[in-house]
PDB file of N, CA and C in Angstrom:
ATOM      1  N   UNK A   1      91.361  27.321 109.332  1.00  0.00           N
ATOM      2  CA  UNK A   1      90.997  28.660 109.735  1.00  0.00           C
ATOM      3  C   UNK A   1      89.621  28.996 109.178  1.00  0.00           C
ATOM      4  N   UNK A   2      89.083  29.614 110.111  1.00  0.00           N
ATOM      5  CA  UNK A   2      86.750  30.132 109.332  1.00  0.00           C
ATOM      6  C   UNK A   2      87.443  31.300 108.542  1.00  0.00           C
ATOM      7  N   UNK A   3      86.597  30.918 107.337  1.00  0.00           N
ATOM      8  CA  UNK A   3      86.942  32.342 106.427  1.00  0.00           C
ATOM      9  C   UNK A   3      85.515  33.253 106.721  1.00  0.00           C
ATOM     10  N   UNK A   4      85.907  34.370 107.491  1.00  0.00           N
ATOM     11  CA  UNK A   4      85.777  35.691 107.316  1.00  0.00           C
ATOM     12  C   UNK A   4      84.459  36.173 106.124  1.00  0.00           C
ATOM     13  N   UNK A   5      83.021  36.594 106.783  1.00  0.00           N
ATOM     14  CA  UNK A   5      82.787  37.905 106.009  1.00  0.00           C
ATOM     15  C   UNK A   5      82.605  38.597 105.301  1.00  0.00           C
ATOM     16  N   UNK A   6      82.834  38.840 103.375  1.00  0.00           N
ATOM     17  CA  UNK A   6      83.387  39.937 102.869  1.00  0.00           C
ATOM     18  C   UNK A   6      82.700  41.034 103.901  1.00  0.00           C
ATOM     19  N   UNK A   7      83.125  42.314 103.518  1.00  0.00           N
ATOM     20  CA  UNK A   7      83.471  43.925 103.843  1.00  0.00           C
ATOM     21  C   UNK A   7      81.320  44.155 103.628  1.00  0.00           C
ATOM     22  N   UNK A   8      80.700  44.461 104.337  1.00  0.00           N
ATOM     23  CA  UNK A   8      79.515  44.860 103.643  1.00  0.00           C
ATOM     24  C   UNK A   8      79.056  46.217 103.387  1.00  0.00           C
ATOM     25  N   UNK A   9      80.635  46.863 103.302  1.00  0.00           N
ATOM     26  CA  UNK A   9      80.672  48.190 102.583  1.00  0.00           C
ATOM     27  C   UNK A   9      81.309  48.262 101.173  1.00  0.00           C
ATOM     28  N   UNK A  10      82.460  47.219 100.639  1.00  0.00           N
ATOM     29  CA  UNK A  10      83.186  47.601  99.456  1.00  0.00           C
ATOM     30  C   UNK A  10      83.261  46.124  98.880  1.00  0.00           C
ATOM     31  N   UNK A  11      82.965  44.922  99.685  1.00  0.00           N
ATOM     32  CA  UNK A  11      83.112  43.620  99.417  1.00  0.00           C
ATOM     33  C   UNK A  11      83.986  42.993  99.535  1.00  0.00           C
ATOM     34  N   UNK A  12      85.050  43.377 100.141  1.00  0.00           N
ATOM     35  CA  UNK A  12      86.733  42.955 100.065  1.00  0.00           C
ATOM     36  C   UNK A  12      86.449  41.792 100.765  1.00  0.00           C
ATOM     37  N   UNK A  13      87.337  40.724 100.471  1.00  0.00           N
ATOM     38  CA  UNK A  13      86.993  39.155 100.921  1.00  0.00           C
ATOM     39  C   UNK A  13      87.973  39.403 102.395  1.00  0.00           C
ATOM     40  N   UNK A  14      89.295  40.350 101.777  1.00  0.00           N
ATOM     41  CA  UNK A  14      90.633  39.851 102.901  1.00  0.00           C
ATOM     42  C   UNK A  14      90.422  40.506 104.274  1.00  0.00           C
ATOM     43  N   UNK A  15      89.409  40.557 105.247  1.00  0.00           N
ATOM     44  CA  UNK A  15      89.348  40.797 105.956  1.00  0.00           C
ATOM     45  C   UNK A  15      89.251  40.553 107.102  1.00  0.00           C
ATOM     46  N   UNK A  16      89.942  40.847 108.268  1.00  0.00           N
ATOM     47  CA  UNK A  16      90.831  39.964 109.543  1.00  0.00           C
ATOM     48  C   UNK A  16      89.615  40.695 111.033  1.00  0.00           C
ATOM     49  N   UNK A  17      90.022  39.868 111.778  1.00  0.00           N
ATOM     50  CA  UNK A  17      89.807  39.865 113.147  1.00  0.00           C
ATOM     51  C   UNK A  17      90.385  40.614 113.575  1.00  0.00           C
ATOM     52  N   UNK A  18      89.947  41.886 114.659  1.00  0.00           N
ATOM     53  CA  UNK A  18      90.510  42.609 116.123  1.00  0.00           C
ATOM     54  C   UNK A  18      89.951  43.097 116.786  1.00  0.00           C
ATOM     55  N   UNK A  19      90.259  42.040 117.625  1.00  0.00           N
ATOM     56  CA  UNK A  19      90.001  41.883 119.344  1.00  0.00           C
ATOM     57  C   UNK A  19      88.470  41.538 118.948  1.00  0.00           C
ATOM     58  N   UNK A  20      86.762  41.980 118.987  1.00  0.00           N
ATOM     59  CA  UNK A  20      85.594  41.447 118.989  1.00  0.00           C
ATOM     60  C   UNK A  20      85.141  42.105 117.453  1.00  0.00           C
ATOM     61  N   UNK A  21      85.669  42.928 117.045  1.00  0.00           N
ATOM     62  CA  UNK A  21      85.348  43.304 115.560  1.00  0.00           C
ATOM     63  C   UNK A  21      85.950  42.396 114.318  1.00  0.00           C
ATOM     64  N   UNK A  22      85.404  42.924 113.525  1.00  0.00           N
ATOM     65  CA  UNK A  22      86.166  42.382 111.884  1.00  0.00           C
ATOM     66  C   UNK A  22      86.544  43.609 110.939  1.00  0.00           C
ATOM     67  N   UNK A  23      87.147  43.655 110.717  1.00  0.00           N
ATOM     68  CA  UNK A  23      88.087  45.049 110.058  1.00  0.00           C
ATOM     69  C   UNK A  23      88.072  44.790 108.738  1.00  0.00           C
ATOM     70  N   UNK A  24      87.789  46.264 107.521  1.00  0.00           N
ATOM     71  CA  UNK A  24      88.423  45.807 106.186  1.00  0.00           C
ATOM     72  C   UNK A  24      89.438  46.351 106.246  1.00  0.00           C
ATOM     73  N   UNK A  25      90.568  45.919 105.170  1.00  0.00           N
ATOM     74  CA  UNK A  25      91.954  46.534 105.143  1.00  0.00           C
ATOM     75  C   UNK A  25      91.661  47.842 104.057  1.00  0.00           C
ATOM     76  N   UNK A  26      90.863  47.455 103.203  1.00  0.00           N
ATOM     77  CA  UNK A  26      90.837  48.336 102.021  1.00  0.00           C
ATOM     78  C   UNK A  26      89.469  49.570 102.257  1.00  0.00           C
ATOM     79  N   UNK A  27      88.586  49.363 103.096  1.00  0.00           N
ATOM     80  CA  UNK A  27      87.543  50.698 103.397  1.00  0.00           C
ATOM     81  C   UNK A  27      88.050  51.439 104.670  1.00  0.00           C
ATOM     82  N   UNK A  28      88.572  50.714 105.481  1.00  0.00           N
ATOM     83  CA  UNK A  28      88.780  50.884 107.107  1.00  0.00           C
ATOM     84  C   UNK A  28      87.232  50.535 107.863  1.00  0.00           C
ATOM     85  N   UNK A  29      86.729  49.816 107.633  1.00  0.00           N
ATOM     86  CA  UNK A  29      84.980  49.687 107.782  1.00  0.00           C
ATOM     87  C   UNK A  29      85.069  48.549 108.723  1.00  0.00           C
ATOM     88  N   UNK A  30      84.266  48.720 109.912  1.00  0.00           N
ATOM     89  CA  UNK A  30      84.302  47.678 111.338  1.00  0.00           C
ATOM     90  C   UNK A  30      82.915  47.214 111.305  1.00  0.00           C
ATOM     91  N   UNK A  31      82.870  46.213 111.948  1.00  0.00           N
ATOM     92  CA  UNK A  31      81.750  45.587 112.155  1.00  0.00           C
ATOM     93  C   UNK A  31      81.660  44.543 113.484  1.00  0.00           C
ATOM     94  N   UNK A  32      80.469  43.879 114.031  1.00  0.00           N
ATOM     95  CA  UNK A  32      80.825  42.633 114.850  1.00  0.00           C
ATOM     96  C   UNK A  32      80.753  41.947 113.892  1.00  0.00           C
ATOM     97  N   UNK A  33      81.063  40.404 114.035  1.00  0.00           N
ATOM     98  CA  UNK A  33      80.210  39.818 113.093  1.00  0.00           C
ATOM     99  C   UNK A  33      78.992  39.138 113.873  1.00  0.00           C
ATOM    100  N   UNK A  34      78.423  38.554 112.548  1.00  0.00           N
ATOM    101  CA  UNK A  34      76.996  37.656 112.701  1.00  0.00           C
ATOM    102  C   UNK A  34      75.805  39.239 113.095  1.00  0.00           C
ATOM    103  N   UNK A  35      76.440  40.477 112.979  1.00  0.00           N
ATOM    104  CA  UNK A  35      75.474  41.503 112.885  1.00  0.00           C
ATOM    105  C   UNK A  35      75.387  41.789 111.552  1.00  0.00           C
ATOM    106  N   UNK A  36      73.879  41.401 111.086  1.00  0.00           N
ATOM    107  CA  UNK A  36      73.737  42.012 109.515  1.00  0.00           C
ATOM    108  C   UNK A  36      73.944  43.522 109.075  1.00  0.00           C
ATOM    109  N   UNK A  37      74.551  43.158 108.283  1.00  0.00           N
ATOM    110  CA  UNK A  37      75.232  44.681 108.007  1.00  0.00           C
ATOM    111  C   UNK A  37      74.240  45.458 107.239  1.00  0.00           C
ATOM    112  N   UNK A  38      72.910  45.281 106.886  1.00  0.00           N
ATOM    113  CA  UNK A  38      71.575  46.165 106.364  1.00  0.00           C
ATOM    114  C   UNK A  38      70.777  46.728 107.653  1.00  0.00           C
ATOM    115  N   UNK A  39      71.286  46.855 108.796  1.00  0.00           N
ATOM    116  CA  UNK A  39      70.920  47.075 110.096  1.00  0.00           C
ATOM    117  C   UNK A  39      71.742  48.958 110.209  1.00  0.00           C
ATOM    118  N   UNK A  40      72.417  48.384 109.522  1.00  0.00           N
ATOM    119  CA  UNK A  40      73.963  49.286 109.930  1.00  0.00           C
ATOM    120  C   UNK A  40      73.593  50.673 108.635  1.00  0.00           C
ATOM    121  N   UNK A  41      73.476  50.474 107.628  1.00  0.00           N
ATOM    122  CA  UNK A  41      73.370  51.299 106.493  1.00  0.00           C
ATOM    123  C   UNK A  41      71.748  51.440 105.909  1.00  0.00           C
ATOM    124  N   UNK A  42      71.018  50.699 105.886  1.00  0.00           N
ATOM    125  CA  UNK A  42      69.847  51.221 105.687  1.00  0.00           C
ATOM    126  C   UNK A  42      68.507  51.527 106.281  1.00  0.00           C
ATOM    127  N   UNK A  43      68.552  51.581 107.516  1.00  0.00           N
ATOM    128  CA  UNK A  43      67.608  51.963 108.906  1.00  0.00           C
ATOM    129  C   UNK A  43      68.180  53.464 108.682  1.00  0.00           C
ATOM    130  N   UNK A  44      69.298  53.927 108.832  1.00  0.00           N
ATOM    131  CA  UNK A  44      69.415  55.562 109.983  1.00  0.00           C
ATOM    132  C   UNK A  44      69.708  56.346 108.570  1.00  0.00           C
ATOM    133  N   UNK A  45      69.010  56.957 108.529  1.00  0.00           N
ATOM    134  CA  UNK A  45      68.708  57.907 107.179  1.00  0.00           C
ATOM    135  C   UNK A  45      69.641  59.363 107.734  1.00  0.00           C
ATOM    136  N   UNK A  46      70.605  59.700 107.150  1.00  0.00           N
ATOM    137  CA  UNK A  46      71.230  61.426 107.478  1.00  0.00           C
ATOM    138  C   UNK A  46      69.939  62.032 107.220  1.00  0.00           C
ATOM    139  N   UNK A  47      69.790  63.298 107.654  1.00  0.00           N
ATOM    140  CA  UNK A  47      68.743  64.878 107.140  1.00  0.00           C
ATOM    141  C   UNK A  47      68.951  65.654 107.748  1.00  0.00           C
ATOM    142  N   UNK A  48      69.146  66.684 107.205  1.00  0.00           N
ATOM    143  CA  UNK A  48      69.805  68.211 107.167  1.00  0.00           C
ATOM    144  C   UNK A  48      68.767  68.776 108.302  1.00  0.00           C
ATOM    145  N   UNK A  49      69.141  69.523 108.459  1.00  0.00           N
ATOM    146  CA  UNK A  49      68.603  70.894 109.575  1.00  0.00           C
ATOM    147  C   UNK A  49      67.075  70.875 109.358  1.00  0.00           C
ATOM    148  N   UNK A  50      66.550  70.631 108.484  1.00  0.00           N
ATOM    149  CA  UNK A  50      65.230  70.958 108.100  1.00  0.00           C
ATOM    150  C   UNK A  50      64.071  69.707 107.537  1.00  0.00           C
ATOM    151  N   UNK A  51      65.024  68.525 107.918  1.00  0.00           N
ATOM    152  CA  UNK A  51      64.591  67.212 107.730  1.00  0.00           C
ATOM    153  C   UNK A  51      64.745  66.223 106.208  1.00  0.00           C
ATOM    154  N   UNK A  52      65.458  67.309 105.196  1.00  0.00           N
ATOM    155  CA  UNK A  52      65.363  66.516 104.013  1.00  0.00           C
ATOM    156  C   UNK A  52      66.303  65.384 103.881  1.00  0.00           C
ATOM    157  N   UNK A  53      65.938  64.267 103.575  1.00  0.00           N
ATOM    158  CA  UNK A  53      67.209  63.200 103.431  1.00  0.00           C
ATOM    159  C   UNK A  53      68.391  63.622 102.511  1.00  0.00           C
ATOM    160  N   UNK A  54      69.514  62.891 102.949  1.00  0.00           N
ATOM    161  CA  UNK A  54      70.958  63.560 102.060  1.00  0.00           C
ATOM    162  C   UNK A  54      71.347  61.924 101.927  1.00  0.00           C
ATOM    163  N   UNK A  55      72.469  62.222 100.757  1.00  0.00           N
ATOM    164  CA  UNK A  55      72.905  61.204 100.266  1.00  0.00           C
ATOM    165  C   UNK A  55      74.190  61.556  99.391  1.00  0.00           C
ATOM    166  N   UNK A  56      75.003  60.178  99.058  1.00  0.00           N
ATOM    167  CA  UNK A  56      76.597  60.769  98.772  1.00  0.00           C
ATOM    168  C   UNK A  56      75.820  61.713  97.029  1.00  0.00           C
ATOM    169  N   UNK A  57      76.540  62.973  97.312  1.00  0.00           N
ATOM    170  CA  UNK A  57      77.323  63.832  96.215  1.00  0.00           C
ATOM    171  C   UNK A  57      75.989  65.036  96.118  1.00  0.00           C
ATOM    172  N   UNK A  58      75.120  64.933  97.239  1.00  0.00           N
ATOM    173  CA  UNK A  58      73.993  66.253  97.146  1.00  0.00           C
ATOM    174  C   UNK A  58      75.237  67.167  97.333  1.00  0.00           C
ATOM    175  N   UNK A  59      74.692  68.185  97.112  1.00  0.00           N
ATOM    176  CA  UNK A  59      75.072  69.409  97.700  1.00  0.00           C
ATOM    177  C   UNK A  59      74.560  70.381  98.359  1.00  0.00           C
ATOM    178  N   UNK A  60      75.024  71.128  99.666  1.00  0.00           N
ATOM    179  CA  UNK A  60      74.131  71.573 100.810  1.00  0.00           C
ATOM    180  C   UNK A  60      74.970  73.070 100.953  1.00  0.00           C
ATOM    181  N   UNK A  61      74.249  73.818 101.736  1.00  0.00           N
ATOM    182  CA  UNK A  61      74.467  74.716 102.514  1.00  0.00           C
ATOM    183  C   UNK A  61      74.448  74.776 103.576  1.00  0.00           C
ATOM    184  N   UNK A  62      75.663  75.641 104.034  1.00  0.00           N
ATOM    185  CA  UNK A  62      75.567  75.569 105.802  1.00  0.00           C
ATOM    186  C   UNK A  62      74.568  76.623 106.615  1.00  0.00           C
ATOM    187  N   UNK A  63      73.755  76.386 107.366  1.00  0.00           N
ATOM    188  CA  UNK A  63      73.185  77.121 107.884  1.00  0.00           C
ATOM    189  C   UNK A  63      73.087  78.279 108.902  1.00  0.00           C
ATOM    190  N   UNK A  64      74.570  77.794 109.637  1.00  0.00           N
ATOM    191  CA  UNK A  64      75.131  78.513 110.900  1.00  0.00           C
ATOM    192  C   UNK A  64      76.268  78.664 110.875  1.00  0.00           C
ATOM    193  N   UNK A  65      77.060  79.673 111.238  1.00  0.00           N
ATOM    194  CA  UNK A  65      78.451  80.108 111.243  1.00  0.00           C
ATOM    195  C   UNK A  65      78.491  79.115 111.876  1.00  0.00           C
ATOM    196  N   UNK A  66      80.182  78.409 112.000  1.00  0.00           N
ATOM    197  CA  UNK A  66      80.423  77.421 112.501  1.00  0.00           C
ATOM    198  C   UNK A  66      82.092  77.620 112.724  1.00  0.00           C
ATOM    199  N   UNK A  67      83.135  77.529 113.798  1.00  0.00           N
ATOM    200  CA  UNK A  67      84.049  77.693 113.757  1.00  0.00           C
ATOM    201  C   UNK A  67      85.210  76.210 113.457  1.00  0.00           C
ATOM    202  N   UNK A  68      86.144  76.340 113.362  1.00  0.00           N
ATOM    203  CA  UNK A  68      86.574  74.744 112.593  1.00  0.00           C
ATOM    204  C   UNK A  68      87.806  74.950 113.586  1.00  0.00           C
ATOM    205  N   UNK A  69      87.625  73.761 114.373  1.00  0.00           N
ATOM    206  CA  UNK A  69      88.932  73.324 115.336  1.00  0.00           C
ATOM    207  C   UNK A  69      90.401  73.313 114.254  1.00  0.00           C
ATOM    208  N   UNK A  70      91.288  74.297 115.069  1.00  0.00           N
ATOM    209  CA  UNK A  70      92.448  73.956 114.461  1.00  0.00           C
ATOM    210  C   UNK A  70      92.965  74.519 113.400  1.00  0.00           C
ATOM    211  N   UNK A  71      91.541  75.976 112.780  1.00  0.00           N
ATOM    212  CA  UNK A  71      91.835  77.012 111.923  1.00  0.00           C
ATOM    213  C   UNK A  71      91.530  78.367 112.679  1.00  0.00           C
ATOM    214  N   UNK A  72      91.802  79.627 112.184  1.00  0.00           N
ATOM    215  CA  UNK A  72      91.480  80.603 112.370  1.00  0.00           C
ATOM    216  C   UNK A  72      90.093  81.033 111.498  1.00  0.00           C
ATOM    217  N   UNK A  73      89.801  80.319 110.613  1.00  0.00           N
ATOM    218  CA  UNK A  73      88.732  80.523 109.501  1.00  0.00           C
ATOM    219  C   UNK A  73      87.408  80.129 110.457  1.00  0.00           C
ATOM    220  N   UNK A  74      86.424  80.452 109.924  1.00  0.00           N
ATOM    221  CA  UNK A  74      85.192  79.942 110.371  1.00  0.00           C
ATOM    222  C   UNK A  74      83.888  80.089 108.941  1.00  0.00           C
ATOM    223  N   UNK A  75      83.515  78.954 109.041  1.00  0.00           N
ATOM    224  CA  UNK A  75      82.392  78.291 108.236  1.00  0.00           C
ATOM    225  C   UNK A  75      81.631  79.255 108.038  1.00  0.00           C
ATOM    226  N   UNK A  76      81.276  80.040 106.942  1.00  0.00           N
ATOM    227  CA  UNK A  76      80.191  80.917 107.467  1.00  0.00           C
ATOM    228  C   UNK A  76      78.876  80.508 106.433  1.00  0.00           C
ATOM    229  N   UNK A  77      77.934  81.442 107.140  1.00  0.00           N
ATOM    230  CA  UNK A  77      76.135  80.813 107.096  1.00  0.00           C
ATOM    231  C   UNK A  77      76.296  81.193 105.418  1.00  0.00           C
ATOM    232  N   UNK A  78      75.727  80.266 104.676  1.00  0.00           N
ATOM    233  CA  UNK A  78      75.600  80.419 103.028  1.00  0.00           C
ATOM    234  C   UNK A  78      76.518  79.781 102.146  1.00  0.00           C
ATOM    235  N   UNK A  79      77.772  79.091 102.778  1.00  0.00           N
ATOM    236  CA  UNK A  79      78.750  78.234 101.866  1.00  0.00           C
ATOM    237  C   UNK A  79      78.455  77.061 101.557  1.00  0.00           C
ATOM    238  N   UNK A  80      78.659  77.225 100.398  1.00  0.00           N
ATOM    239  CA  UNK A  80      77.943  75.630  99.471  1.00  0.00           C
ATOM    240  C   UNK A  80      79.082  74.775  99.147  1.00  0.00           C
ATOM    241  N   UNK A  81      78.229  73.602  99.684  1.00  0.00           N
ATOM    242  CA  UNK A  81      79.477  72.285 100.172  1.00  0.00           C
ATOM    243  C   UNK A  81      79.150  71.236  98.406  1.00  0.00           C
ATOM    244  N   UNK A  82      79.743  70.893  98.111  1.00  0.00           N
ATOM    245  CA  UNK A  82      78.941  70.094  96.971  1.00  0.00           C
ATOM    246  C   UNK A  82      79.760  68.813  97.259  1.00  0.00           C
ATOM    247  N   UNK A  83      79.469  67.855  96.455  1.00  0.00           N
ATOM    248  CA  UNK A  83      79.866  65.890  96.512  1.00  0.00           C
ATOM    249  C   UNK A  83      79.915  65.458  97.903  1.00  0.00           C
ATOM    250  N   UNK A  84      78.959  65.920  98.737  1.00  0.00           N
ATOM    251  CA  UNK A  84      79.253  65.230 100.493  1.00  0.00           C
ATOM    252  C   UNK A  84      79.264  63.781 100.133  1.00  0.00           C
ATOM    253  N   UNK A  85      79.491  62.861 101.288  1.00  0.00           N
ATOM    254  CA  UNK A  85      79.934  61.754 101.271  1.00  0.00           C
ATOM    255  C   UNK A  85      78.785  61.500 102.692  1.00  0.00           C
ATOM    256  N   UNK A  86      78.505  60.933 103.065  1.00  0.00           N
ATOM    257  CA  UNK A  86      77.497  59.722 104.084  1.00  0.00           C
ATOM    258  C   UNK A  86      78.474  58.872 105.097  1.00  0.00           C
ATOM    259  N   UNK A  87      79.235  59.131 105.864  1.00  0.00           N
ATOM    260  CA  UNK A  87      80.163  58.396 106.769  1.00  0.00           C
ATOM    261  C   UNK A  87      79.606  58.584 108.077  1.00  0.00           C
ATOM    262  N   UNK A  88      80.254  57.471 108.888  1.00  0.00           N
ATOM    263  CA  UNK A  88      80.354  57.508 110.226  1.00  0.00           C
ATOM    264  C   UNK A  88      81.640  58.561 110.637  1.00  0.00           C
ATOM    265  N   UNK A  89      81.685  59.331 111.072  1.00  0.00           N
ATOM    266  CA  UNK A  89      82.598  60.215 111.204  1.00  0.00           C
ATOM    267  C   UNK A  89      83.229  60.183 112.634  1.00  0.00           C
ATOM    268  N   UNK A  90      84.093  60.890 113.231  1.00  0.00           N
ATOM    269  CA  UNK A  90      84.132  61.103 114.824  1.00  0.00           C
ATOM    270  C   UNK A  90      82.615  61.724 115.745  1.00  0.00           C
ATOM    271  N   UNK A  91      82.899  61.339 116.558  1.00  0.00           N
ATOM    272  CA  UNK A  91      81.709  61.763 116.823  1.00  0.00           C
ATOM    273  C   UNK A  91      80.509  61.718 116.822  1.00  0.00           C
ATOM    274  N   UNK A  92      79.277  63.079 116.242  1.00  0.00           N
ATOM    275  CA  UNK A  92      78.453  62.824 115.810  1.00  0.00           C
ATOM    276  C   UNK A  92      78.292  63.289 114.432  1.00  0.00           C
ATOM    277  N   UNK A  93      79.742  63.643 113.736  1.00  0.00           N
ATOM    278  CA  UNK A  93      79.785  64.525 112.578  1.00  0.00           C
ATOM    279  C   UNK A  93      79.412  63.172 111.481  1.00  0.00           C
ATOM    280  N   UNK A  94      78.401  63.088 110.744  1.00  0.00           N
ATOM    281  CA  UNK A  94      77.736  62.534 109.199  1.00  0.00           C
ATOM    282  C   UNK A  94      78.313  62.483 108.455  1.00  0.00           C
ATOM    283  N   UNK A  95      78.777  63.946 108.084  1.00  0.00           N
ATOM    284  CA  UNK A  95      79.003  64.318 106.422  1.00  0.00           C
ATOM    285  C   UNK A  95      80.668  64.490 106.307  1.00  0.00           C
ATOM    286  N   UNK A  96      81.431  63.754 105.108  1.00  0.00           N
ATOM    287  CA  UNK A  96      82.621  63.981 105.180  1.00  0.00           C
ATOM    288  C   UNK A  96      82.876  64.826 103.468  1.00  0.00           C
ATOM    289  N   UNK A  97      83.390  65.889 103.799  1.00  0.00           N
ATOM    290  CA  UNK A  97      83.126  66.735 102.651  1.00  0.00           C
ATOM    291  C   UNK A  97      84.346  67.789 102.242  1.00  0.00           C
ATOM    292  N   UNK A  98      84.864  68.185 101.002  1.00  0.00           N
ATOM    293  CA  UNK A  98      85.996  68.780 100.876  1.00  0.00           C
ATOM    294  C   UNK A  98      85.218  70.429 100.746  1.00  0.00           C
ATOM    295  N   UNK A  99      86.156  71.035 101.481  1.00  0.00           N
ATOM    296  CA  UNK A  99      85.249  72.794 101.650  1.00  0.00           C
ATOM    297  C   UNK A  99      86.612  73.468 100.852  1.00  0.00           C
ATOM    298  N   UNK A 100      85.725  74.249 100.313  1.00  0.00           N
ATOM    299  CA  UNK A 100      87.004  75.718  99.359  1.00  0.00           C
ATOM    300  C   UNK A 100      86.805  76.084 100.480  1.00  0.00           C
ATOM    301  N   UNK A 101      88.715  76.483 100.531  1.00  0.00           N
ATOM    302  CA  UNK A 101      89.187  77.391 101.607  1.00  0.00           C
ATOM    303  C   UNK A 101      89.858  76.504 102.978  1.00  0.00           C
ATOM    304  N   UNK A 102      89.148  75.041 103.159  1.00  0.00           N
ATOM    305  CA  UNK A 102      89.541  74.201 103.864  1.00  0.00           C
ATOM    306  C   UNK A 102      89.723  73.306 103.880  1.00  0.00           C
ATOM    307  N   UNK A 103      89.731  72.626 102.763  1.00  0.00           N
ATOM    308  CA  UNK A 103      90.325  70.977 102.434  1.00  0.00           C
ATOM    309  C   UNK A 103      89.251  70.237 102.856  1.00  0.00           C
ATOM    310  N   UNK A 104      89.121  68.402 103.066  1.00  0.00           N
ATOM    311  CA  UNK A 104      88.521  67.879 103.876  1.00  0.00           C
ATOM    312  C   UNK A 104      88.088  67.806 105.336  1.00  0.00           C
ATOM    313  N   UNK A 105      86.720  68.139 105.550  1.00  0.00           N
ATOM    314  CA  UNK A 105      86.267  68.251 106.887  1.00  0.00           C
ATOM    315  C   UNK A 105      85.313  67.008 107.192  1.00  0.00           C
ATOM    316  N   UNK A 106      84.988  67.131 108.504  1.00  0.00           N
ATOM    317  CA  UNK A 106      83.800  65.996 108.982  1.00  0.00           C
ATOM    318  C   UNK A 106      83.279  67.183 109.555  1.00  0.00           C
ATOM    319  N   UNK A 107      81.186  66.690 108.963  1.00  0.00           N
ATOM    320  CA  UNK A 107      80.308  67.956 109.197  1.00  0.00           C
ATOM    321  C   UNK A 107      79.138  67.213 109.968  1.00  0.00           C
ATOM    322  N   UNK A 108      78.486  68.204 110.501  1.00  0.00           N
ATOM    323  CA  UNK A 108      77.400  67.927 110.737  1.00  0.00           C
ATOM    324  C   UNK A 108      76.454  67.752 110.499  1.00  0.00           C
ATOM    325  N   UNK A 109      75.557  66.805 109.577  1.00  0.00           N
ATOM    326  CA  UNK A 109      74.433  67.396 109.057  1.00  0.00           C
ATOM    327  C   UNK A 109      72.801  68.400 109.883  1.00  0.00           C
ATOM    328  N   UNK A 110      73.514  68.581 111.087  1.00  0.00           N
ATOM    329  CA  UNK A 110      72.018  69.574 111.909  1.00  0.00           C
ATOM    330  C   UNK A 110      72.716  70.966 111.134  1.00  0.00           C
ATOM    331  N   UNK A 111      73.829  71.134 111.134  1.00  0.00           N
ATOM    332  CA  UNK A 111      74.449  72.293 110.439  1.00  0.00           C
ATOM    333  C   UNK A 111      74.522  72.709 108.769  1.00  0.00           C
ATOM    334  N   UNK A 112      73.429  71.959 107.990  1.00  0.00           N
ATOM    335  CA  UNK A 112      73.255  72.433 106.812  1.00  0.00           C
ATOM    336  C   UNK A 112      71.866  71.699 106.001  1.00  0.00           C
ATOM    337  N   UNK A 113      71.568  72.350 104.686  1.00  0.00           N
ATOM    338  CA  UNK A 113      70.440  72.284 104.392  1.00  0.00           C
ATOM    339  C   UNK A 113      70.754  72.091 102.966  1.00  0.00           C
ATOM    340  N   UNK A 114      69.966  70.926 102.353  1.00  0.00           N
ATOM    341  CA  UNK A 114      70.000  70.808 101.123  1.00  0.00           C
ATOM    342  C   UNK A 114      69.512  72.031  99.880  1.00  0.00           C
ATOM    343  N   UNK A 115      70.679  72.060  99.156  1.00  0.00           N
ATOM    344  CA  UNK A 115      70.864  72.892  98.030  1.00  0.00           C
ATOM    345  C   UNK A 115      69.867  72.972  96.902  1.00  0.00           C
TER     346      UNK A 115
END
């Protein structure tokens, strides 16, 4: 059997084939292979509403009321997000971040501005 890869997000060796990707078990992190994975993480820079680069554990402000699928609450302009995280999210949402008042969300970074 070709051994696999490690993870070129967490390093995990045990990581399997599905269907044209390669999967880690331990990040959930996909890839093709034989695509260098410094293609993937250090070319596309996140930046906030106003162009400043972000990175895991800044802390930002939101810039625009924003309503949150699936609450009655809505995001409002001036709440400070702190320890964001740098993910591929659904979508086009960046930032994966725990909000007082709402637990873990996936954000946008056009929707906030470094703190």
């Amino acid at each position: 059997m070709d051994e696999l890869d490690p993870c070129p997000s967490c390093g995990c060796v045990n990581t399997y084939p599905m269907g044209a990707l390669i999967v880690c078990p331990e990040c959930a992190s996909e890839w093709v292979p034989g695509e260098g994975s410094d293609d993937a993480e250090g070319d596309d820079e996140v930046r906030d509403a106003v162009g400043n680069v972000l990175i895991d554990g800044d802390t930002v402000m939101i810039v625009k009321d924003m309503k949150v699928k699936g609450s009655s609450k809505t995001l409002k302009v001036g709440t400070r997000v702190s320890n964001i995280r740098i993910v591929s999210g659904p979508g086009d949402h960046d930032i994966e971040a725990k909000v007082e008042g709402f637990g873990a969300l996936y954000l946008k970074s056009s929707i906030m501005k470094k703190a």
